[in-house]
PDB file of N, CA and C in Angstrom:
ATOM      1  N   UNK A   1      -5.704  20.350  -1.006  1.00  0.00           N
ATOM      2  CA  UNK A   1      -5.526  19.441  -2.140  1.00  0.00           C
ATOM      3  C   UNK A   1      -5.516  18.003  -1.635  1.00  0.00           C
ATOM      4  N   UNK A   2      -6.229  17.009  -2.053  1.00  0.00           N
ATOM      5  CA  UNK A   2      -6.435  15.913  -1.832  1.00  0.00           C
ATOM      6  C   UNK A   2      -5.244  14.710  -2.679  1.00  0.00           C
ATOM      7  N   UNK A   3      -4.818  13.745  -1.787  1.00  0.00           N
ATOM      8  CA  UNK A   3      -3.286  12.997  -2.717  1.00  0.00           C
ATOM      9  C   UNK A   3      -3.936  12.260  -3.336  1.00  0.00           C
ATOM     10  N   UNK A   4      -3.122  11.265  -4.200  1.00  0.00           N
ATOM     11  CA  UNK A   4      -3.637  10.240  -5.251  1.00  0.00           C
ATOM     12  C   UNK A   4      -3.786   9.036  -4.287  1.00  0.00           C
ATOM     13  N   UNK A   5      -3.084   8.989  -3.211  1.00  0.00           N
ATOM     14  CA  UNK A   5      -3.341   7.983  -2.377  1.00  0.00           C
ATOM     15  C   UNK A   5      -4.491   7.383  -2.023  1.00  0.00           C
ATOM     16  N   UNK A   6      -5.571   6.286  -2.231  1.00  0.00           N
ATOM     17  CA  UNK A   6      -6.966   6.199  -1.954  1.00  0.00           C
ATOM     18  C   UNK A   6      -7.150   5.638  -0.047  1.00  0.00           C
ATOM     19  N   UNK A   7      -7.673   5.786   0.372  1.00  0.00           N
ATOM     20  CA  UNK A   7      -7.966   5.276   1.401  1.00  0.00           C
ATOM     21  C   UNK A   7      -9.132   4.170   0.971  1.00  0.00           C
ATOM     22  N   UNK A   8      -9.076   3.073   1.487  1.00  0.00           N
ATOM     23  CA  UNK A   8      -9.452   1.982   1.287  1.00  0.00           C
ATOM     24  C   UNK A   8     -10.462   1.631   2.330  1.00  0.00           C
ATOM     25  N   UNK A   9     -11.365   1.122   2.270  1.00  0.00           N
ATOM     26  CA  UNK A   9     -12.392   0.613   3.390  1.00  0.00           C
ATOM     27  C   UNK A   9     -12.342  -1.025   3.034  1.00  0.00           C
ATOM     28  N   UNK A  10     -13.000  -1.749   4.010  1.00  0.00           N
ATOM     29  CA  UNK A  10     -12.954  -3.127   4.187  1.00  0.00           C
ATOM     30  C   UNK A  10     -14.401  -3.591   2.636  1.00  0.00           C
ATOM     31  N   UNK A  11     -14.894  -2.981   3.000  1.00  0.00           N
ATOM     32  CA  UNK A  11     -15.740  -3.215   1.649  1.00  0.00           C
ATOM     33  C   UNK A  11     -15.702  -2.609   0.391  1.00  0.00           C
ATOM     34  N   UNK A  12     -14.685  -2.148   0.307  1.00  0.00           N
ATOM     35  CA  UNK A  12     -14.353  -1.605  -1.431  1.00  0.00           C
ATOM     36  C   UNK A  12     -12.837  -2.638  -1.767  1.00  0.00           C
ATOM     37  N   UNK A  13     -12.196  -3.049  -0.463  1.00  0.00           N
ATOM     38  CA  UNK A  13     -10.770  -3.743  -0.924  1.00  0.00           C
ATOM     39  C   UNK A  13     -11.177  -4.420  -2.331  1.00  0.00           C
ATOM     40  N   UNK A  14     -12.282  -5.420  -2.459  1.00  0.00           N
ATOM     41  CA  UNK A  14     -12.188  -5.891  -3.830  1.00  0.00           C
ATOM     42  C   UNK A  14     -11.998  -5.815  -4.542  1.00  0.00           C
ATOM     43  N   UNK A  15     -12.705  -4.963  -4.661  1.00  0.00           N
ATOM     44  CA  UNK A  15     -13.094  -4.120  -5.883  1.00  0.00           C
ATOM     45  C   UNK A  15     -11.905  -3.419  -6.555  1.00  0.00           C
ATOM     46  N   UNK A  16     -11.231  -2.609  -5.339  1.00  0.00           N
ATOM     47  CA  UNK A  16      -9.871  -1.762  -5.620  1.00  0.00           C
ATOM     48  C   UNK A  16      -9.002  -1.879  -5.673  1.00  0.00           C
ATOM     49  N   UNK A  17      -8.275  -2.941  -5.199  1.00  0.00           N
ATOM     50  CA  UNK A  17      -7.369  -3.649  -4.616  1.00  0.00           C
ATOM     51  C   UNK A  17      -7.284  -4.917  -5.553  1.00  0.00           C
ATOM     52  N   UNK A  18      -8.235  -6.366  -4.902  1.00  0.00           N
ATOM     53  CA  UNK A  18      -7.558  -7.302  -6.040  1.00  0.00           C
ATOM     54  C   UNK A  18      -8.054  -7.456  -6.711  1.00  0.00           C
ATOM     55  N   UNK A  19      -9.378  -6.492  -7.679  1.00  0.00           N
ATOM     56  CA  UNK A  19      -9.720  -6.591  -8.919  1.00  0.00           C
ATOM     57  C   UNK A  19      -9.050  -5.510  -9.665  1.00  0.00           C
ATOM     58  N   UNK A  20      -7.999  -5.108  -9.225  1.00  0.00           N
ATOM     59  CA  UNK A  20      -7.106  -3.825 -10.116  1.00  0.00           C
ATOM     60  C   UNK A  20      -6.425  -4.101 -10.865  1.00  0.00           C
ATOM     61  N   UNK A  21      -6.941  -3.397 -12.616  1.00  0.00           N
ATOM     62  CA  UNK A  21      -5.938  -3.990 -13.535  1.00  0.00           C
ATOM     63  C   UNK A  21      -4.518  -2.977 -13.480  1.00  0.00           C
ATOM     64  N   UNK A  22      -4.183  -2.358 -12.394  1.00  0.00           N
ATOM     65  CA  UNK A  22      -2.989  -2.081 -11.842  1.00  0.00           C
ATOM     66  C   UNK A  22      -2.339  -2.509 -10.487  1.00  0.00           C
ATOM     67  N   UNK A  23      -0.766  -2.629 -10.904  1.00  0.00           N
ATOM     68  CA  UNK A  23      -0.539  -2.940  -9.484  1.00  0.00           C
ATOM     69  C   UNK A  23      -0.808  -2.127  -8.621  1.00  0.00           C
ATOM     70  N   UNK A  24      -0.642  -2.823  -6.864  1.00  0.00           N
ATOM     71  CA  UNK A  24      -0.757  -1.952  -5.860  1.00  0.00           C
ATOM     72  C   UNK A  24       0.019  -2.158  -5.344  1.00  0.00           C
ATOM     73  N   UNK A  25       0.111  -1.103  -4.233  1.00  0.00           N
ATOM     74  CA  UNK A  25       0.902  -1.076  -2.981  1.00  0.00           C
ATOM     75  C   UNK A  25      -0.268  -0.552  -1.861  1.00  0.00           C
ATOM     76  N   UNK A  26      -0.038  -1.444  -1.215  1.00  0.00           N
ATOM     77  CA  UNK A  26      -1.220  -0.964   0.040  1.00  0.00           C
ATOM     78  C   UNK A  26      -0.418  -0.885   1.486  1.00  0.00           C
ATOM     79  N   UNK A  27      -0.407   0.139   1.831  1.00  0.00           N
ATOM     80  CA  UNK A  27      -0.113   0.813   3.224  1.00  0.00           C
ATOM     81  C   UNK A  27      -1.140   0.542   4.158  1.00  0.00           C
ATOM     82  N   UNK A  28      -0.871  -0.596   5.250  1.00  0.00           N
ATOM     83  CA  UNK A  28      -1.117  -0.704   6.505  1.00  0.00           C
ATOM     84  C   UNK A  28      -0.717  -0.045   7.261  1.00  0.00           C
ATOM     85  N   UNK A  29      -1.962   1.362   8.104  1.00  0.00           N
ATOM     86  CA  UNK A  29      -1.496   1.950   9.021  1.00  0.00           C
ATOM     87  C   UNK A  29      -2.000   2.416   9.836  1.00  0.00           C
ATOM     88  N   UNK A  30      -1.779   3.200  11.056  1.00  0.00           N
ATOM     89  CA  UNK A  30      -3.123   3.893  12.229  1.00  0.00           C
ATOM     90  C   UNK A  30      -2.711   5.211  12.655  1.00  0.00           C
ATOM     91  N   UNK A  31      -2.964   5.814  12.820  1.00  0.00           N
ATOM     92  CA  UNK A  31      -3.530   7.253  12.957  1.00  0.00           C
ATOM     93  C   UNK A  31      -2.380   7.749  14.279  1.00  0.00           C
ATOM     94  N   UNK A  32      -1.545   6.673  14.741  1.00  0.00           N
ATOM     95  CA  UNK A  32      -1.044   6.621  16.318  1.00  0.00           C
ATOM     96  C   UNK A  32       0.209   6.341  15.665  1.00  0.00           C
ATOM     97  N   UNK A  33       0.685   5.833  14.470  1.00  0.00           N
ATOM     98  CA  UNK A  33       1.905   5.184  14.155  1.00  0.00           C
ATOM     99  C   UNK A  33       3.056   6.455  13.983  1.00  0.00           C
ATOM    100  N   UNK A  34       3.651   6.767  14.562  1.00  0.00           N
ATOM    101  CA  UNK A  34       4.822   8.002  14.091  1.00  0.00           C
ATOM    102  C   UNK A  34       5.323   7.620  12.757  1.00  0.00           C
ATOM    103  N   UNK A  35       6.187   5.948  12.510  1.00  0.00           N
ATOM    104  CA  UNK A  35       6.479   6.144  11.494  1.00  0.00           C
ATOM    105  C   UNK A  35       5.873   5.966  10.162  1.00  0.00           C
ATOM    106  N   UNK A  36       4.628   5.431  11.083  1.00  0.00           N
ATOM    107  CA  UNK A  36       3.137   5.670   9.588  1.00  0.00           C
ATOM    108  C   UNK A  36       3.193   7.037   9.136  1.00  0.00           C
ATOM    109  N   UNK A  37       2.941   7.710   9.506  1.00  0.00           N
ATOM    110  CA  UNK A  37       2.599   9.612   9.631  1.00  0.00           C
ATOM    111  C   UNK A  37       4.339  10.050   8.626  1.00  0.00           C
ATOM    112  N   UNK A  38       5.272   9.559   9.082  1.00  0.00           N
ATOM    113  CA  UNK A  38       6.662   9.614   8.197  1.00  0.00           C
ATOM    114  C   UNK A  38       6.569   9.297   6.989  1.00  0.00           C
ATOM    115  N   UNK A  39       5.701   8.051   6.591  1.00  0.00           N
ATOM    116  CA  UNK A  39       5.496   7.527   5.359  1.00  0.00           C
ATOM    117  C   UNK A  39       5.063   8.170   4.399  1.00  0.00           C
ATOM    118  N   UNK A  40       3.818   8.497   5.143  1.00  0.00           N
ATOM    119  CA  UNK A  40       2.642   9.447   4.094  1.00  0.00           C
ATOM    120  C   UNK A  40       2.938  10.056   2.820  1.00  0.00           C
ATOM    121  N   UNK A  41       3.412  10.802   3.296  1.00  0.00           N
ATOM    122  CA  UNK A  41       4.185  11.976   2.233  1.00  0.00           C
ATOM    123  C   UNK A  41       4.836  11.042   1.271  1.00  0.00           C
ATOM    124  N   UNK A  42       5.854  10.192   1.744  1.00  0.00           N
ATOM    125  CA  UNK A  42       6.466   9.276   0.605  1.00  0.00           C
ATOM    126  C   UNK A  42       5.850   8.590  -0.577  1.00  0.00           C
ATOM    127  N   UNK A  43       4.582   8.117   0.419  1.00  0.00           N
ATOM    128  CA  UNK A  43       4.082   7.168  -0.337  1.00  0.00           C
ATOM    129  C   UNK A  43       3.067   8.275  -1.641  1.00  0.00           C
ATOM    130  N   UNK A  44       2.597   9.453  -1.016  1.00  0.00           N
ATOM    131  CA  UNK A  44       2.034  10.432  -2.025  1.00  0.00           C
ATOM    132  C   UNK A  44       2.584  10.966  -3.030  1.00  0.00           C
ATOM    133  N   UNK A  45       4.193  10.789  -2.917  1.00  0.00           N
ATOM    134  CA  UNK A  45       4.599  11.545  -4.265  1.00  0.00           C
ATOM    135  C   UNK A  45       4.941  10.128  -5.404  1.00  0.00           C
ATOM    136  N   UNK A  46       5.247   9.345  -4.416  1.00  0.00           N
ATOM    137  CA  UNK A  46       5.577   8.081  -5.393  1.00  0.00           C
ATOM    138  C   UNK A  46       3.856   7.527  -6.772  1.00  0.00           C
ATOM    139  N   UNK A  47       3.011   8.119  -5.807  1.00  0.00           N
ATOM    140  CA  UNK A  47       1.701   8.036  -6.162  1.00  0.00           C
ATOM    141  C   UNK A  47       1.562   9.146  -7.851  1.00  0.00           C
ATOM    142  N   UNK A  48       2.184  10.426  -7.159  1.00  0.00           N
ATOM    143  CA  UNK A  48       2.160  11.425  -8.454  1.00  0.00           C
ATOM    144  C   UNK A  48       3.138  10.736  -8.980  1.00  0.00           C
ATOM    145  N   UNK A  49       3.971   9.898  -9.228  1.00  0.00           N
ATOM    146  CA  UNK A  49       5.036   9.549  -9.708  1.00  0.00           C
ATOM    147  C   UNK A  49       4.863   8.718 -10.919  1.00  0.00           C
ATOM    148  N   UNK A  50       4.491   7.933 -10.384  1.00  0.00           N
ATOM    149  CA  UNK A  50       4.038   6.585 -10.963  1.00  0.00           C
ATOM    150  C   UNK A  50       2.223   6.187 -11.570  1.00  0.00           C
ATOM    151  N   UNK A  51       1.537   7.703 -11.356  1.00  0.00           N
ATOM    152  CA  UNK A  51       0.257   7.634 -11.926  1.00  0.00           C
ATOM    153  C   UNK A  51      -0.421   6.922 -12.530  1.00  0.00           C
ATOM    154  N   UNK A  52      -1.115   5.970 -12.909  1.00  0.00           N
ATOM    155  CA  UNK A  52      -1.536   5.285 -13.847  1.00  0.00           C
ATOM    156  C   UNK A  52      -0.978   3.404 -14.037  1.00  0.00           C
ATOM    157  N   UNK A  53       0.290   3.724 -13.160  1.00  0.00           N
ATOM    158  CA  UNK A  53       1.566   2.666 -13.476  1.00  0.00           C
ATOM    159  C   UNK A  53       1.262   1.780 -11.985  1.00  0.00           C
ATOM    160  N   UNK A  54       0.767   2.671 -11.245  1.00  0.00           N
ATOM    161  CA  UNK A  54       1.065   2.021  -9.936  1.00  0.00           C
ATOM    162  C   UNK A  54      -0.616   2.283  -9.296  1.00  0.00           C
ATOM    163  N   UNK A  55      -1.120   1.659  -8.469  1.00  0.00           N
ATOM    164  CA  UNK A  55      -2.130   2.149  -7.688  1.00  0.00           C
ATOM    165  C   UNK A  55      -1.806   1.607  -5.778  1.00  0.00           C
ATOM    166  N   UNK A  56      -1.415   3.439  -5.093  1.00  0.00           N
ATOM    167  CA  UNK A  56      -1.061   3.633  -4.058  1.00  0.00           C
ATOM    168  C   UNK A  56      -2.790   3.236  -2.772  1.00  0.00           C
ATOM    169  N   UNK A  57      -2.682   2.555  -2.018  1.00  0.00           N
ATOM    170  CA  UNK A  57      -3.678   2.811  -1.618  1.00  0.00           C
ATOM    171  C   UNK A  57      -3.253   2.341  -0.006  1.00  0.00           C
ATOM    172  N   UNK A  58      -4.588   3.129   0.943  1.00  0.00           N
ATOM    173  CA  UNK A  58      -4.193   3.436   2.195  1.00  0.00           C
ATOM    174  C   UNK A  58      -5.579   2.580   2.971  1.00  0.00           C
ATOM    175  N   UNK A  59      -4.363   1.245   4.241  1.00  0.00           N
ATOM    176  CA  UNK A  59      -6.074   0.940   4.878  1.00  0.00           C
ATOM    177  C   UNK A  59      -5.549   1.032   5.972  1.00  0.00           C
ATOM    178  N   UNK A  60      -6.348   1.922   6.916  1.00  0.00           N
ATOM    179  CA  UNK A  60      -6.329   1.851   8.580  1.00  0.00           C
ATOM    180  C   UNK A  60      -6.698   0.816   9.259  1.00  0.00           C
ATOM    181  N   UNK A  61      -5.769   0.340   9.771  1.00  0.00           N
ATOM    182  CA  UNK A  61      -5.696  -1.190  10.662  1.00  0.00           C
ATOM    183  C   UNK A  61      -6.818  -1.178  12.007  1.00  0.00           C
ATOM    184  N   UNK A  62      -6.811   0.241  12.349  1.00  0.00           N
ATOM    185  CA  UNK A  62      -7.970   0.470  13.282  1.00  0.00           C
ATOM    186  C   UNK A  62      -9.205   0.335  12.425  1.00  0.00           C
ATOM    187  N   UNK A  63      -9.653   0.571  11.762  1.00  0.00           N
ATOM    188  CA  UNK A  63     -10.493   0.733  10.881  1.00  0.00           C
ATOM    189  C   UNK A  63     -11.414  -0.589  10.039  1.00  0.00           C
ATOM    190  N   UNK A  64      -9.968  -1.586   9.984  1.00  0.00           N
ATOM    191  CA  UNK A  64     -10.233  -2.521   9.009  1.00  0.00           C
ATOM    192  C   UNK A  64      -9.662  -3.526   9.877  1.00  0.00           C
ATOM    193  N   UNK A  65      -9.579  -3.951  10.966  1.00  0.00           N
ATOM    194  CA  UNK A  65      -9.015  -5.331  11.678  1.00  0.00           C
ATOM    195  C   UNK A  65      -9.184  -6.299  10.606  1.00  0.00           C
ATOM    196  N   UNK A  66     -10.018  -6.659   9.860  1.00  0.00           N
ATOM    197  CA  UNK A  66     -10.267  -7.820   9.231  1.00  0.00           C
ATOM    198  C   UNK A  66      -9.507  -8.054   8.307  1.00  0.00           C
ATOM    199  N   UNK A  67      -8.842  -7.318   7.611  1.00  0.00           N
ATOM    200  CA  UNK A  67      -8.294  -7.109   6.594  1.00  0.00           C
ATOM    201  C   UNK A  67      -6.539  -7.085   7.121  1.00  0.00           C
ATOM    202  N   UNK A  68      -5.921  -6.597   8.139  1.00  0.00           N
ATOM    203  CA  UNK A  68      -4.755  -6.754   8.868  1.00  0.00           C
ATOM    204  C   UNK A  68      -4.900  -8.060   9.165  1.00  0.00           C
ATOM    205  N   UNK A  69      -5.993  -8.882   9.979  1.00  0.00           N
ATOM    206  CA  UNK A  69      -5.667 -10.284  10.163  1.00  0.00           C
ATOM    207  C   UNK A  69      -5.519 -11.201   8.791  1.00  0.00           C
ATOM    208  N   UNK A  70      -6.517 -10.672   7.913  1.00  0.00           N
ATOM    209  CA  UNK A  70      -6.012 -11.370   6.959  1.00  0.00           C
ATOM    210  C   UNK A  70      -4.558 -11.846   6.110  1.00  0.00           C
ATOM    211  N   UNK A  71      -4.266 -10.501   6.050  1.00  0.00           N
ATOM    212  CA  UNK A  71      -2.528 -10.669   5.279  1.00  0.00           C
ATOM    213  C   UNK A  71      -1.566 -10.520   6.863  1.00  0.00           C
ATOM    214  N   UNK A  72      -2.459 -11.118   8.044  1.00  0.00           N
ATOM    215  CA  UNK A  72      -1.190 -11.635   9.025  1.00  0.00           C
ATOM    216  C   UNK A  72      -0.352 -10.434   9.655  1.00  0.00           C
ATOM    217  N   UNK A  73      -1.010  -8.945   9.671  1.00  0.00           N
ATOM    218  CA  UNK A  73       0.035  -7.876   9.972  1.00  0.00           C
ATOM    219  C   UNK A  73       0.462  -7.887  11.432  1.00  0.00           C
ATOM    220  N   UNK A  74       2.006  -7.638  11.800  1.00  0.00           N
ATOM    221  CA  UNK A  74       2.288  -7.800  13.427  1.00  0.00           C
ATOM    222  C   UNK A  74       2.905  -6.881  13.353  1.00  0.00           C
ATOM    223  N   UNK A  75       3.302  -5.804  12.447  1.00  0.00           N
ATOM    224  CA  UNK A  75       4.124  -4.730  12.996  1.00  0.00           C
ATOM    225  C   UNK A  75       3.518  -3.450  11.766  1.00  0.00           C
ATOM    226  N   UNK A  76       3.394  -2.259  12.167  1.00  0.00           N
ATOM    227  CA  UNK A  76       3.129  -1.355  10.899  1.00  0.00           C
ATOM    228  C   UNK A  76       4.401   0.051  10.883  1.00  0.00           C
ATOM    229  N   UNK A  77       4.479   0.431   9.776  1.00  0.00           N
ATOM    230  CA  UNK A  77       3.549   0.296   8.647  1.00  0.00           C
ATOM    231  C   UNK A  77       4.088  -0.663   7.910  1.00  0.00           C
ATOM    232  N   UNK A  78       3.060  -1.073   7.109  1.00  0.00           N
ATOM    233  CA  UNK A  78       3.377  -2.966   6.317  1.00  0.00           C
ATOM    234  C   UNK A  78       2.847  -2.313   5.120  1.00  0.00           C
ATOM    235  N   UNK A  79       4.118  -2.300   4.316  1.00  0.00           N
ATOM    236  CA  UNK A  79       3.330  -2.355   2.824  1.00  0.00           C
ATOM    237  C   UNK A  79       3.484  -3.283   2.232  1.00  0.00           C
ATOM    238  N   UNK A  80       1.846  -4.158   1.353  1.00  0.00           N
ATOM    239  CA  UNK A  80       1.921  -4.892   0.733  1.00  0.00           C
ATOM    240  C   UNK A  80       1.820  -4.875  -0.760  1.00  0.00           C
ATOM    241  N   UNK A  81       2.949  -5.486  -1.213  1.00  0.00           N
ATOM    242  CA  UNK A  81       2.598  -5.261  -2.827  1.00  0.00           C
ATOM    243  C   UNK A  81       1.761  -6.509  -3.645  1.00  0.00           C
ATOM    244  N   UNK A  82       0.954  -5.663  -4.491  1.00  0.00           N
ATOM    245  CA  UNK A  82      -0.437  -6.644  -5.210  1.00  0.00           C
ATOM    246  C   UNK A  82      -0.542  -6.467  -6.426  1.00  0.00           C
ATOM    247  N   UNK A  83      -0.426  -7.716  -7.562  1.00  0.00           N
ATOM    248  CA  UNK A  83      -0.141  -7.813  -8.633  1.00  0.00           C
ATOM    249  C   UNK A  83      -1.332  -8.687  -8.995  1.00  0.00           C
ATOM    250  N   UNK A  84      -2.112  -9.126  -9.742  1.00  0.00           N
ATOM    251  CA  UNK A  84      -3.490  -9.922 -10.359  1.00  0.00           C
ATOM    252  C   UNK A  84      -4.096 -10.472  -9.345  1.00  0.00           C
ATOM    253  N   UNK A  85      -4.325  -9.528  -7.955  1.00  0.00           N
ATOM    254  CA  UNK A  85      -4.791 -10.290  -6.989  1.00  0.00           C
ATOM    255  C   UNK A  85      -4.218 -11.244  -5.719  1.00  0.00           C
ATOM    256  N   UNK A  86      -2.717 -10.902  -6.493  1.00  0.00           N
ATOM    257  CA  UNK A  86      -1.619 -11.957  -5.003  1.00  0.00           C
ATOM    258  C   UNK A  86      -0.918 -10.904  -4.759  1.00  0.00           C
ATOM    259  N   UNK A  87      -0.812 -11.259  -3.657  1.00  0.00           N
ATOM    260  CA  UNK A  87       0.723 -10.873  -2.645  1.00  0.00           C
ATOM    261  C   UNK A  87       1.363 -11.198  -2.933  1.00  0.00           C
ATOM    262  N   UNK A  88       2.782 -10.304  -4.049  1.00  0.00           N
ATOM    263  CA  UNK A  88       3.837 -10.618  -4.369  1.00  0.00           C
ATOM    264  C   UNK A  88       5.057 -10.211  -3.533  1.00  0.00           C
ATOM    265  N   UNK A  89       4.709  -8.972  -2.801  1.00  0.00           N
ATOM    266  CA  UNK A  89       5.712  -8.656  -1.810  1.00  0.00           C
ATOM    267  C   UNK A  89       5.903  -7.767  -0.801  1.00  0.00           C
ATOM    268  N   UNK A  90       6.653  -7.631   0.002  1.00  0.00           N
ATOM    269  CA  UNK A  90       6.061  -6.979   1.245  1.00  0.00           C
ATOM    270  C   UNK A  90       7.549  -6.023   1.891  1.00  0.00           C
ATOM    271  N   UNK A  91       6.972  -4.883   2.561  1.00  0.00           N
ATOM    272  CA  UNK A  91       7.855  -4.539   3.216  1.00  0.00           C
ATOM    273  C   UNK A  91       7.214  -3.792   4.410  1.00  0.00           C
ATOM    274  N   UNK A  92       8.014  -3.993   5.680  1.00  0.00           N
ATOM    275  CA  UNK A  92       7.194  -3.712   6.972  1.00  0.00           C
ATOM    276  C   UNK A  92       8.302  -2.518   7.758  1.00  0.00           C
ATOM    277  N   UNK A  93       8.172  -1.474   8.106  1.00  0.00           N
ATOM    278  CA  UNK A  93       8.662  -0.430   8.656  1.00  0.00           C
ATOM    279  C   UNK A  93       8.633   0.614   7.893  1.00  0.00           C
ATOM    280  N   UNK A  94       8.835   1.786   8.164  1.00  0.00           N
ATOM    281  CA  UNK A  94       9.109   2.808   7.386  1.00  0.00           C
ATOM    282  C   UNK A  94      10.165   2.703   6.326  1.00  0.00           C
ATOM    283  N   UNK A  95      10.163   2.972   5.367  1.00  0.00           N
ATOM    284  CA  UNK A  95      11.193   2.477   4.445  1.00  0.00           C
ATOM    285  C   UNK A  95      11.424   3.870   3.478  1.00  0.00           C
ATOM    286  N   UNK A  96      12.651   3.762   3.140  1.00  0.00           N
ATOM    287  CA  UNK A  96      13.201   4.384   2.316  1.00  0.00           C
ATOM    288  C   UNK A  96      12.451   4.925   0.632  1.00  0.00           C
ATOM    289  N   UNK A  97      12.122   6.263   0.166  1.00  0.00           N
ATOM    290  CA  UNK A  97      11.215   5.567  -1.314  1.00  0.00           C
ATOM    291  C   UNK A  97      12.281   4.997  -2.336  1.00  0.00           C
ATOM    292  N   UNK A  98      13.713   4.809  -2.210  1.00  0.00           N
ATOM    293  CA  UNK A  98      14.102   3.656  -3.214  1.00  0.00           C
ATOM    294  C   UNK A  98      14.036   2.616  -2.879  1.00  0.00           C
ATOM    295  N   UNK A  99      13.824   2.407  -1.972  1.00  0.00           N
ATOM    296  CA  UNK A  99      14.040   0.630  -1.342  1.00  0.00           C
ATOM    297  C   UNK A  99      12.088   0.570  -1.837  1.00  0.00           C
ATOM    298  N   UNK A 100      11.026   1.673  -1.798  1.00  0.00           N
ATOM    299  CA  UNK A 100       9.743   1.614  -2.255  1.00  0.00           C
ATOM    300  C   UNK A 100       9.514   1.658  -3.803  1.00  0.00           C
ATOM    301  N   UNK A 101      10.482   1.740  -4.139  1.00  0.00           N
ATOM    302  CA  UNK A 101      10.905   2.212  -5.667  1.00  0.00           C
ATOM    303  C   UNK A 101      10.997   1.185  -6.111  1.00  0.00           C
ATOM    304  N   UNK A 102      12.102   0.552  -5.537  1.00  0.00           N
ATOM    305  CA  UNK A 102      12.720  -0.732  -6.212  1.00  0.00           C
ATOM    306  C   UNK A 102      11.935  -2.008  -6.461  1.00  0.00           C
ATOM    307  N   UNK A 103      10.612  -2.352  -5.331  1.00  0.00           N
ATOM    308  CA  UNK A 103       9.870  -3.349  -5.137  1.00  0.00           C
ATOM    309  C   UNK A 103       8.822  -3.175  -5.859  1.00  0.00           C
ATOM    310  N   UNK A 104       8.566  -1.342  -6.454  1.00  0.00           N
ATOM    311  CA  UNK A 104       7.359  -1.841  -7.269  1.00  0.00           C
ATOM    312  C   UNK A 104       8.058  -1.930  -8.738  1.00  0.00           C
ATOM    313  N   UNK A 105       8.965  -2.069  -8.923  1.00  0.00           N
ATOM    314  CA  UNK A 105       9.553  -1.954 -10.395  1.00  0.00           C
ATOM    315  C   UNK A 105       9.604  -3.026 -10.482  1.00  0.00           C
ATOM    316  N   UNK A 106       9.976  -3.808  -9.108  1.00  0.00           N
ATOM    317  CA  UNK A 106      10.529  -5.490  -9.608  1.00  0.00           C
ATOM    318  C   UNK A 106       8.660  -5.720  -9.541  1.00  0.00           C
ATOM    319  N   UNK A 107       7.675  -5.570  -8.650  1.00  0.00           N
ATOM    320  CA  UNK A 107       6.485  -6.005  -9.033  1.00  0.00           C
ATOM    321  C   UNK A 107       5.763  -5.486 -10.845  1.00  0.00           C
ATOM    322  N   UNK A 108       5.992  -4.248 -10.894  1.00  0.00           N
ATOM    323  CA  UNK A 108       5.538  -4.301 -11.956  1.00  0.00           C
ATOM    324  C   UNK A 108       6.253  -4.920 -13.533  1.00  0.00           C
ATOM    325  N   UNK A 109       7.494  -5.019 -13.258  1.00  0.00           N
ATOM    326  CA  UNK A 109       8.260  -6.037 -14.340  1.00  0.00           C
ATOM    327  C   UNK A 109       8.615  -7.184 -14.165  1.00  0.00           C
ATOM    328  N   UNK A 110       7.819  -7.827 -13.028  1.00  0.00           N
ATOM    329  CA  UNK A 110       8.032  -9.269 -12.723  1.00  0.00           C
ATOM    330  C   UNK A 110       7.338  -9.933 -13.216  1.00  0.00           C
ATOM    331  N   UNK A 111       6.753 -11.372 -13.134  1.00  0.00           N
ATOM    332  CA  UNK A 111       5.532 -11.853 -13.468  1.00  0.00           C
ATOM    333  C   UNK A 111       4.272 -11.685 -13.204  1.00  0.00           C
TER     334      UNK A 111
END
């Protein structure tokens, strides 16, 4: 069974990412990260969770350098949260899913 989570390539980010008339959360991560690999799962059910409400998506930093230098990443996993195209907020380590909970509620009921 395949998750709701999308994996992201450097040439679809646009498109998927900051032309989404949903928010995101995008997971910076690599294939080597232990507590990337911890995340996963989290970030997949929050995905069935929030269906429609939220858009979960996944970019490999090996994969996509260009896109890690861009939003400045120095430590993973970095999730960034994306609302009409900005970076509204961020959280970098493995994290808790209420502390993942909490940031997209305040993104999606913020401005």
């Amino acid at each position: 069974m395949s998750g709701l989570a999308l994996n992201v390539a450097e040439k679809d980010f646009q498109s998927v990412v900051i032309e989404s008339d949903v928010p995101c959360v995008v997971d910076f991560w690599a294939e080597w990260c232990g507590p990337c690999l911890a995340l996963g799962p989290v970030l997949e059910q929050i995905a069935q969770e929030r269906e429609g409400k939220v858009k979960i998506c996944k970019v490999n930093v090996e994969e996509c350098p260009e896109l890690a230098a861009r939003f400045n990443i120095r430590a993973i996993p970095y999730l960034a949260f994306i609302k009409g195209g900005q970076k509204v907020g961020e959280l970098v380590g493995n994290q808790a899913k209420q502390n993942i909970l909490k940031a997209i509620d305040a993104m999606v009921s913020g401005g």
